[in-house]
Protein backbone atom coordinates (compact mmCIF):
# COMPACT_ATOMS: atom_id res chain seq x y z
CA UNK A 1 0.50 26.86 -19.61
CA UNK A 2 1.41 23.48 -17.55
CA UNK A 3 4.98 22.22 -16.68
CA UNK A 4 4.31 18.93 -17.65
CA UNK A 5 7.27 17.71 -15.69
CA UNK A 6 5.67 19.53 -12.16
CA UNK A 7 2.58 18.25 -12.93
CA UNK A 8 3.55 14.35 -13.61
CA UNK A 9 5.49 14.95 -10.05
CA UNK A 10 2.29 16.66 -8.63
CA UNK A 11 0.27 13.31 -9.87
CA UNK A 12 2.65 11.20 -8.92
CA UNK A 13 2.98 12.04 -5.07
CA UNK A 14 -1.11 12.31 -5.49
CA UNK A 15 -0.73 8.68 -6.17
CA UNK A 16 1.66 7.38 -3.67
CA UNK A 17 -1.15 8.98 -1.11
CA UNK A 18 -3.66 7.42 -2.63
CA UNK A 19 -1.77 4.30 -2.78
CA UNK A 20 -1.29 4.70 0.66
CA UNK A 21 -4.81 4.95 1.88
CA UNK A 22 -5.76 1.72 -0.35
CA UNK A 23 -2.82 -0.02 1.02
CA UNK A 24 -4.60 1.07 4.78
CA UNK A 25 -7.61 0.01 3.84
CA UNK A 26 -7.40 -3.11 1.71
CA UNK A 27 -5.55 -4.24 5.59
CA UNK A 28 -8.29 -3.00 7.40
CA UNK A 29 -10.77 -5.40 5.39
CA UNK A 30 -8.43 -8.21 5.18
CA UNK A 31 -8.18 -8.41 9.08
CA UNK A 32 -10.61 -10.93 10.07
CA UNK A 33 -11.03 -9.31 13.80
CA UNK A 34 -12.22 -6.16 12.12
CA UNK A 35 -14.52 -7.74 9.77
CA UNK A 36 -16.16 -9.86 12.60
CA UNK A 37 -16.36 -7.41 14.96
CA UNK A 38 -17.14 -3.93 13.74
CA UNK A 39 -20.86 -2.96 13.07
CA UNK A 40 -22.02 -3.79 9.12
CA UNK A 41 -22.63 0.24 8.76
CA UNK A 42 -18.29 0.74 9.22
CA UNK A 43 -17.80 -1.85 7.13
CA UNK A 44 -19.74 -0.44 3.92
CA UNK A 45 -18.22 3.12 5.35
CA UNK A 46 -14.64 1.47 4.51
CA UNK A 47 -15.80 -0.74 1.20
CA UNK A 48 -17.13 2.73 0.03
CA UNK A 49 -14.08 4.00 0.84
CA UNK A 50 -11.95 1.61 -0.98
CA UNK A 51 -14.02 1.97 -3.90
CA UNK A 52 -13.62 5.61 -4.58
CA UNK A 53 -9.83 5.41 -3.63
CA UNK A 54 -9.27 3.31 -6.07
CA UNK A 55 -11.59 5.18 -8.71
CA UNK A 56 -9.28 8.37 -7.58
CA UNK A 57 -6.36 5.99 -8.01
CA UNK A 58 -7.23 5.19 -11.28
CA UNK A 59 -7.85 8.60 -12.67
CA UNK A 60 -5.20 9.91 -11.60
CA UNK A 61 -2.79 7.27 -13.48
CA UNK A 62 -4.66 7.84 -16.35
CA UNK A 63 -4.04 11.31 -16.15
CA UNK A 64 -0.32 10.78 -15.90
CA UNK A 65 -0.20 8.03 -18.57
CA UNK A 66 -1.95 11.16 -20.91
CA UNK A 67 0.88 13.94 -20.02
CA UNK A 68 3.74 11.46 -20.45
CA UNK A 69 2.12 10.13 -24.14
């Protein structure tokens, strides 16, 4: 069996980091030098990025939302 409580705080510091990463790379894309200047290919790298952070991000709040209902 699961200790729910170590497993919400498990999730939880999952989701700062994940927050975290977002948070670096939702800056990265806002910055106008980056955008202009770095080749099309790291952009889509970091926009792929973003997307499956935040898919991980989303899952994983789900997943919390679940143990604490």
């Amino acid at each position: 069996l699961i200790d729910m409580d170590k497993e919400i705080e498990r999730l939880e510091k999952e989701l700062d980091k994940l927050q975290k990463e977002l948070d670096r790379v939702d800056k990265k894309l806002s910055n106008e030098n980056f955008v202009n200047k770095a080749p099309e290919k790291i952009i889509n790298e970091e926009r792929e990025k973003q997307q499956k952070y935040q898919e991980k991000y989303n899952g994983v709040k789900n997943r919390i939302e679940q143990l604490k209902a």
